[in-house]
Protein backbone atom coordinates (compact mmCIF):
# COMPACT_ATOMS: atom_id res chain seq x y z
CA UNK A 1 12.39 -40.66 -13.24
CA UNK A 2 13.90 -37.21 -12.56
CA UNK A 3 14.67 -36.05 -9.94
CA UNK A 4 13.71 -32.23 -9.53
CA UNK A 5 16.41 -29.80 -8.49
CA UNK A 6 15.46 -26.31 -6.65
CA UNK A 7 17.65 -23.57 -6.14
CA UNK A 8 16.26 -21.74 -2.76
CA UNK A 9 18.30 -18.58 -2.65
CA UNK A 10 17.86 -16.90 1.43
CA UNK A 11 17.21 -20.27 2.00
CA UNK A 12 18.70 -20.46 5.45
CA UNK A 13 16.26 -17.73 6.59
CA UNK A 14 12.55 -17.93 7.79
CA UNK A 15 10.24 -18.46 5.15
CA UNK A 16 13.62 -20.12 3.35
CA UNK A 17 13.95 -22.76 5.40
CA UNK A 18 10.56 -23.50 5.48
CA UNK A 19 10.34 -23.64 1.84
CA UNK A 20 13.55 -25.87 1.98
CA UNK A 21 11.80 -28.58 4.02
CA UNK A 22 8.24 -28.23 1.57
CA UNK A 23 10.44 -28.64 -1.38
CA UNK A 24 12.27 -31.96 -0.14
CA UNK A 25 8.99 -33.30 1.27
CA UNK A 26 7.93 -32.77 -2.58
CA UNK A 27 10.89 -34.46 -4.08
CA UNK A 28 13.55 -32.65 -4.75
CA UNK A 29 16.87 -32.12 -4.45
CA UNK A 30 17.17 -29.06 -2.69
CA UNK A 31 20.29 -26.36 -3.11
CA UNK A 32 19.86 -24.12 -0.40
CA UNK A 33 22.10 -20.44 -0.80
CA UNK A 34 22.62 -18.50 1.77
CA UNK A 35 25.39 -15.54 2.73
CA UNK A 36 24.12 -15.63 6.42
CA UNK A 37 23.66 -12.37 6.74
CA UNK A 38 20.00 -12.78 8.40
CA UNK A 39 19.73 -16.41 7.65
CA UNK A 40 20.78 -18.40 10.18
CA UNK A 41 22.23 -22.22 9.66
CA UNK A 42 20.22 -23.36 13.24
CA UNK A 43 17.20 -22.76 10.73
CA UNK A 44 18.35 -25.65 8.47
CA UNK A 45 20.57 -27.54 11.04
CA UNK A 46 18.33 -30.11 11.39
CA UNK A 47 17.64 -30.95 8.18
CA UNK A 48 19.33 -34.51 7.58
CA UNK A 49 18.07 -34.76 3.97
CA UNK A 50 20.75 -36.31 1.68
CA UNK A 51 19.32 -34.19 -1.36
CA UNK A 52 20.01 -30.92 0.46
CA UNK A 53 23.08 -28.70 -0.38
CA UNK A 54 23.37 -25.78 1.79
CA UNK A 55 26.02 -23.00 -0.10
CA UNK A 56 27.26 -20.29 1.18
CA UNK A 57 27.62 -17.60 -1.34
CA UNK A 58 26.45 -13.78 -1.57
CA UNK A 59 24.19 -13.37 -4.52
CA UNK A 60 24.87 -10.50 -5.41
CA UNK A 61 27.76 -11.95 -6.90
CA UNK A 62 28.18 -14.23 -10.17
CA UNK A 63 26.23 -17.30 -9.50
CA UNK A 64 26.95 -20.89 -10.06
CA UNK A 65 25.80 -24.00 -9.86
CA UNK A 66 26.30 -27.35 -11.62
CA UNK A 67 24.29 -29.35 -13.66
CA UNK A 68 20.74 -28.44 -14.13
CA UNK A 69 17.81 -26.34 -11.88
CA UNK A 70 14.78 -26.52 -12.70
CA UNK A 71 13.38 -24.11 -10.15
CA UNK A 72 14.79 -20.93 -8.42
CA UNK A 73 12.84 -19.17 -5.79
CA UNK A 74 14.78 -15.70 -4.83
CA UNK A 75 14.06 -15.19 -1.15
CA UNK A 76 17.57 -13.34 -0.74
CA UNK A 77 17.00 -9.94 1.07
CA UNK A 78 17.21 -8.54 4.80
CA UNK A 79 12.97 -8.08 5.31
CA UNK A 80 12.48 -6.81 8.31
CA UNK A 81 12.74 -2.65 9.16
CA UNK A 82 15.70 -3.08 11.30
CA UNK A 83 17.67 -5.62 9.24
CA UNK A 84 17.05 -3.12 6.25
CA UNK A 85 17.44 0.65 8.05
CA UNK A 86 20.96 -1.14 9.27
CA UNK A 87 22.27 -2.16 5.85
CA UNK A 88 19.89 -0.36 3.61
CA UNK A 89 22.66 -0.66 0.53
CA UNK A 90 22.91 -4.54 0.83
CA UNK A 91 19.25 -4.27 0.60
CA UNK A 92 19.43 -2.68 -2.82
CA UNK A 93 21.89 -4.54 -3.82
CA UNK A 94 20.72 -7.75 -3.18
CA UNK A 95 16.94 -6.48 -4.66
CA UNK A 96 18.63 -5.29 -8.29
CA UNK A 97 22.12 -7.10 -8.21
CA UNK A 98 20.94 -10.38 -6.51
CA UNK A 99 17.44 -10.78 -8.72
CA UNK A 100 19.26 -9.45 -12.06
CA UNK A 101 21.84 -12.77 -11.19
CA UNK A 102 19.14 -15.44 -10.09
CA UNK A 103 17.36 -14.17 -12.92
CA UNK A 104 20.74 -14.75 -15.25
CA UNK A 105 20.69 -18.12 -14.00
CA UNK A 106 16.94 -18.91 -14.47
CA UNK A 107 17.78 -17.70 -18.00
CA UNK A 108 20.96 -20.43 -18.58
CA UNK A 109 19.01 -23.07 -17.30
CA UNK A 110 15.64 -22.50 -18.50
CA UNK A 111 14.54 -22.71 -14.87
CA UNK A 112 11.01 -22.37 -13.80
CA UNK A 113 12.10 -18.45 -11.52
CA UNK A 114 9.51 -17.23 -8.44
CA UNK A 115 10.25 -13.84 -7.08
CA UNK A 116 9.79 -13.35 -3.41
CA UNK A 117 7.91 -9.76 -3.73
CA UNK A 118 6.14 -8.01 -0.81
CA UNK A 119 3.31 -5.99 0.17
CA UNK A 120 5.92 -3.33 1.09
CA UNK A 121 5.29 -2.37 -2.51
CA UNK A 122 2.46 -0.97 -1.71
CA UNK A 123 3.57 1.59 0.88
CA UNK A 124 1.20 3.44 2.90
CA UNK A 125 -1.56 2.24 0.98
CA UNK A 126 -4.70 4.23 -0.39
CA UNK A 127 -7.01 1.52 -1.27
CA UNK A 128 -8.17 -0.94 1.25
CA UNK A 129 -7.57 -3.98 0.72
CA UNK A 130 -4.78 -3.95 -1.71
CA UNK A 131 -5.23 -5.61 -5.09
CA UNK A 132 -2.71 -6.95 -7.40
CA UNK A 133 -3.52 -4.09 -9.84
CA UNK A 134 -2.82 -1.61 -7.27
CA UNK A 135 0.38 0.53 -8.18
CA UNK A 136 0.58 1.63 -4.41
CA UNK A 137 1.95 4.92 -2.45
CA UNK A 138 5.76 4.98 -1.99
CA UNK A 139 8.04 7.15 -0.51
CA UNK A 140 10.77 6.55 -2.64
CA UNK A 141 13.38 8.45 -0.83
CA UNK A 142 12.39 7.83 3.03
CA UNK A 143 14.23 5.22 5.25
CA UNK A 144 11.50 2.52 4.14
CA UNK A 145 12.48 3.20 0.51
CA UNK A 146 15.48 1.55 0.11
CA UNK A 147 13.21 -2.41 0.75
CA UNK A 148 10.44 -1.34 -0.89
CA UNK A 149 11.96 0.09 -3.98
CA UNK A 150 14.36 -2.50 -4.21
CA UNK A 151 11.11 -5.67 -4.15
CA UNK A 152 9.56 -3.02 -6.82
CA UNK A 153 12.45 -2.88 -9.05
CA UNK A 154 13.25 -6.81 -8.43
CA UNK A 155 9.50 -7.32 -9.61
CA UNK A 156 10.03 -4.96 -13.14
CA UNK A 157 13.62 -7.10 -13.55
CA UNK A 158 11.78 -10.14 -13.63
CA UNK A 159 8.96 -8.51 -15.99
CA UNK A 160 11.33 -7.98 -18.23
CA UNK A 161 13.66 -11.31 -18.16
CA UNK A 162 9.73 -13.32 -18.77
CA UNK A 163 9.06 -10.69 -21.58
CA UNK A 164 11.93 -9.91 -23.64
CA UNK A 165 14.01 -13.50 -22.50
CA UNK A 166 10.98 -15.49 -22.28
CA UNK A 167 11.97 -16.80 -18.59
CA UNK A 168 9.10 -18.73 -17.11
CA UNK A 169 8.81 -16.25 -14.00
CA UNK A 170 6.40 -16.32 -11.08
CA UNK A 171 6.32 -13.07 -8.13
CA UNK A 172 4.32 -13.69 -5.20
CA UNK A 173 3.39 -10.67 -3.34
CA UNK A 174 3.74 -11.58 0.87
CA UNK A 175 2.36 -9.95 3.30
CA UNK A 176 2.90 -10.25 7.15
CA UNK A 177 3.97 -13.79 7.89
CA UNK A 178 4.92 -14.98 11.12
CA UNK A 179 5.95 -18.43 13.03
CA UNK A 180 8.82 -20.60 14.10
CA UNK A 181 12.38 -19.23 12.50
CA UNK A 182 11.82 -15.89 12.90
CA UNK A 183 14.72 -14.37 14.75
CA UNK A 184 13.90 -12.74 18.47
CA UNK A 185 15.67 -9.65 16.86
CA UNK A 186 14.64 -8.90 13.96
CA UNK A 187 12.21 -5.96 14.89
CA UNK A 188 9.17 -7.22 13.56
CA UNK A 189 5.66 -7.02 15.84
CA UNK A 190 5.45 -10.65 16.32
CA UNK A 191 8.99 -11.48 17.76
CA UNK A 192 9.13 -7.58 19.35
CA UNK A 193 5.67 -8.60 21.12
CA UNK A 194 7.02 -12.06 22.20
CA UNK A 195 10.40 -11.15 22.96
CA UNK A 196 9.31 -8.53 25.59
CA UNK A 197 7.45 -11.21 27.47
CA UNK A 198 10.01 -13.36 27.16
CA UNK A 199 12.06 -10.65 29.05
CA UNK A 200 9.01 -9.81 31.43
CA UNK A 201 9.43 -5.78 29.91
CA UNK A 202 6.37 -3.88 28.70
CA UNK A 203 5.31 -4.35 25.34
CA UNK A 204 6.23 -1.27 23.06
CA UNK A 205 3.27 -0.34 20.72
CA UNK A 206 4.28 2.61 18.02
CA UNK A 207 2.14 5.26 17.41
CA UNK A 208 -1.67 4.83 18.60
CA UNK A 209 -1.90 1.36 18.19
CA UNK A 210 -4.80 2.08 15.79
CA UNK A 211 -2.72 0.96 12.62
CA UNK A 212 -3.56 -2.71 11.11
CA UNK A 213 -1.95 -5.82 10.03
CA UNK A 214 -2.95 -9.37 8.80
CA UNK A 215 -1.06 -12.14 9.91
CA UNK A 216 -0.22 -15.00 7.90
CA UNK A 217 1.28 -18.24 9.54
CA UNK A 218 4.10 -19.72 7.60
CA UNK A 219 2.74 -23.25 6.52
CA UNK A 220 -0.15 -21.30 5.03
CA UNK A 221 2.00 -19.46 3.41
CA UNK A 222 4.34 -21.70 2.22
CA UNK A 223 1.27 -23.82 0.73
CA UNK A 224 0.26 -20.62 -1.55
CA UNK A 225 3.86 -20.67 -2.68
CA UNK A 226 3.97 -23.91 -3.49
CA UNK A 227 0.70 -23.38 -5.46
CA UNK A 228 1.70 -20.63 -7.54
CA UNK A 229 4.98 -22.38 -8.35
CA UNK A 230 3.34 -25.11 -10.08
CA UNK A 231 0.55 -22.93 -11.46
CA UNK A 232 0.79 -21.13 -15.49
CA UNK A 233 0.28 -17.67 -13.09
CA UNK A 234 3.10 -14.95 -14.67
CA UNK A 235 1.86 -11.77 -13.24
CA UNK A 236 1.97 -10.90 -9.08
CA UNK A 237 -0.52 -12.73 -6.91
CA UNK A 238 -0.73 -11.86 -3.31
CA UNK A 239 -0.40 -14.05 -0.51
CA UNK A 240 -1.30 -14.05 3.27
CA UNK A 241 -4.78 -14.05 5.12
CA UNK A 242 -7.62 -11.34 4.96
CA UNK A 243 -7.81 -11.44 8.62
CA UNK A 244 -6.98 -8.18 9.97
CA UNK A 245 -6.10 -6.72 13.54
CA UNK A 246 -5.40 -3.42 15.08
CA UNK A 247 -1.88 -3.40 16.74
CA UNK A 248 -3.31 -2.93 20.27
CA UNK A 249 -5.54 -5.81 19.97
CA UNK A 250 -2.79 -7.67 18.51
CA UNK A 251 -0.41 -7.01 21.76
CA UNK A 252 -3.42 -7.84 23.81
CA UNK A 253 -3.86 -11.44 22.32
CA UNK A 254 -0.42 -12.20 22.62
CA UNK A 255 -0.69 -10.84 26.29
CA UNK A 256 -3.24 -13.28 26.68
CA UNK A 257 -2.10 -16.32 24.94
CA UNK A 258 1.01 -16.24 27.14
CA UNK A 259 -0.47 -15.61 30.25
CA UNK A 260 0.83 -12.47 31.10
CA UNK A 261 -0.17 -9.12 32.17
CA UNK A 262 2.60 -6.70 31.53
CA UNK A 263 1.79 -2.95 30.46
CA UNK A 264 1.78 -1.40 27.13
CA UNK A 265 3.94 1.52 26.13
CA UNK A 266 3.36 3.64 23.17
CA UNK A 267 6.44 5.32 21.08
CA UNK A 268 6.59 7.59 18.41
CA UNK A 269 5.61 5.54 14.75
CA UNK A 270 8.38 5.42 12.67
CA UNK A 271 8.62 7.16 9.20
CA UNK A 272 6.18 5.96 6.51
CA UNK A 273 4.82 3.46 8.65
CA UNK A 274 1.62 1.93 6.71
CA UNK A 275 -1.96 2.47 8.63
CA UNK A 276 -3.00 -0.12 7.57
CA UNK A 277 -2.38 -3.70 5.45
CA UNK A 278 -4.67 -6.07 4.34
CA UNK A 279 -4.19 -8.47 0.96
CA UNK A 280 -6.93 -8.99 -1.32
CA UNK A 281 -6.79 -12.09 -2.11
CA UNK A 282 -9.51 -12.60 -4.88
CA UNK A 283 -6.76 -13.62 -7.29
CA UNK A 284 -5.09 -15.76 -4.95
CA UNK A 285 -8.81 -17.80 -4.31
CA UNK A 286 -9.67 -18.13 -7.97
CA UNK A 287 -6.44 -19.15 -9.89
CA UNK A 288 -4.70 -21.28 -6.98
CA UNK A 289 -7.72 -22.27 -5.04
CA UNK A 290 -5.84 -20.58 -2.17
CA UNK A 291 -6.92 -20.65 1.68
CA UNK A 292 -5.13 -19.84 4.79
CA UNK A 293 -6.42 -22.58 7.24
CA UNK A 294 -4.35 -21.99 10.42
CA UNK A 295 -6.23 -20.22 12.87
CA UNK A 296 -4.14 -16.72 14.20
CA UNK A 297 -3.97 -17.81 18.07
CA UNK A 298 -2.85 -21.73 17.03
CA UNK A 299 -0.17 -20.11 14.95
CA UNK A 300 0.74 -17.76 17.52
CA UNK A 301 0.89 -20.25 20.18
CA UNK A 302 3.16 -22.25 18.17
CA UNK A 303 5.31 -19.38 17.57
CA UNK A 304 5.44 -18.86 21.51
CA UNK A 305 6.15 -21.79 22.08
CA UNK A 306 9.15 -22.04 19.84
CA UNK A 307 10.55 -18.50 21.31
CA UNK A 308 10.31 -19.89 24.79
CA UNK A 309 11.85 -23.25 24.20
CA UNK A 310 15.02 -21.25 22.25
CA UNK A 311 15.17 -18.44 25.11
CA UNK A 312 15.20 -21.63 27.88
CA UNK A 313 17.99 -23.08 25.58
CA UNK A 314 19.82 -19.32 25.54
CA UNK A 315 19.59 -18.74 29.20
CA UNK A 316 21.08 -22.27 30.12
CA UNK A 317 23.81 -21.75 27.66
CA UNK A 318 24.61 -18.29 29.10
């Protein structure tokens, strides 16, 4: 019987290496490609697996790999604010350059090719909450621009590899995701929240606080993945969880959950900041049968937990 080979490409970062491990648990021989730029190799150090491959290799550059793939999934790209304010050309590049090789790839291979989009391509949104068939509210030339126009282009690249190449493509559409793997630095609410407990310093909330997110926990998403993956789905689906909370009330639970009472200070919100973000996930429910099922303060109690058992491990090795 063969043996499936998958081509995870950012695979030594978060949702990477969490994709790595669902992939092997499936059956497959796993090539995880990485240029370590966010990714981390502590995120797939443990991974013992004799069908895993980790590569290191920028792909943004010619990309290649021996014998045959049936599946790439392109997860290749700083995602967080601060990763992509700080190298906002490496963002681009690896959004047009890096999908236009995977893509190249998919296409010498005839490999099954999922696009790791984001909700970031719909901006500051003016419907609420977003659909797939939304074409969203973009600042094109602000600091945000360079990650969000990069996923869009990424997403009309592999719209036109499945239409005029006939690649089998998939694009999944994330929205916030959070859990173990994330780094402490990376700028994003959940690790900025944690972090500053971690460091006993008051929690910095931008702008009023009134501004919304929905946050996904990684297995969950992961799962929906998985799902659209193996599903005949060619056009964008989103993924991530309908549940939706105010920033403030978002500091406060994780305030709570770790048992702490430090203060809250406000700052100034950053340029094209989104008010608010919530997926619709109508599509999601009726073509994959798709359900988040991990409850947020499980998931963030998890993700705690994992923060404080690497900070213990930092401040012993310091």
């Amino acid at each position: 019987m063969h043996t499936p080979t998958t081509l995870i490409t950012g695979g030594a970062g978060f949702i990477g290496s969490h994709l790595c491990e669902r992939m092997l648990a499936e059956g497959h021989r796993v090539i995880c490609m990485d240029n370590l730029l966010t990714g981390s190799v502590d995120n797939i150090d443990h991974i013992r697996d004799p069908k895993f491959h980790f590569v290191h290799h920028d792909v943004t550059e010619f990309i290649y790999v021996k014998g045959r793939v049936d599946y790439i999934l392109h997860f290749a790209s700083p995602a967080s604010p601060i990763d992509y304010l700080r190298m906002p050309i490496q963002t681009m590049k690896v959004g047009s350059l890096g999908t236009h090789k995977a893509l190249g790839l998919a296409r010498e291979k005839s490999s099954r090719f999922l696009l790791a989009s984001t909700s970031e391509v719909y901006g500051d949104p003016l419907v609420h909450p977003q659909p797939e068939t939304y074409w969203g509210n973009v600042n094109p030339v602000g600091p945000r621009g360079v990650y969000d126009e990069a996923k869009r282009f990424a997403e009309a690249l592999t719209g036109a590899y499945h239409r005029f190449h006939g690649v089998d493509t998939r694009t999944v559409r994330i929205f916030n995701t959070y859990g173990p793997r994330m780094r402490l630095d990376d700028g994003r609410v959940v690790p900025s929240f944690i972090g500053s407990v971690l460091r006993n310093e008051p929690l910095t909330v931008f702008g009023t606080g009134d501004q919304t997110r929905s946050f996904c926990y990684v297995t969950d998403l992961v799962e929906g993945i998985f799902r659209l993956l193996m599903s005949d789905e060619t056009t964008p689906v989103n993924l991530g969880t309908e549940f939706e909370l105010s920033i403030s009330d978002f500091a406060k639970l994780i305030l709570k959950l770790a048992g702490s009472e430090l203060p809250i200070e406000h700052r100034e919100l950053p340029v094209d900041d989104p008010t608010m973000r919530r997926p619709d996930l109508t599509k999601a429910r009726a073509l994959l049968g798709y359900e988040p099922i991990v409850p947020l303060e499980t998931g963030l109690r998890n993700t705690i937990d994992y923060f404080r058992s690497r900070h213990i491990a930092a401040e012993s090795n310091a």
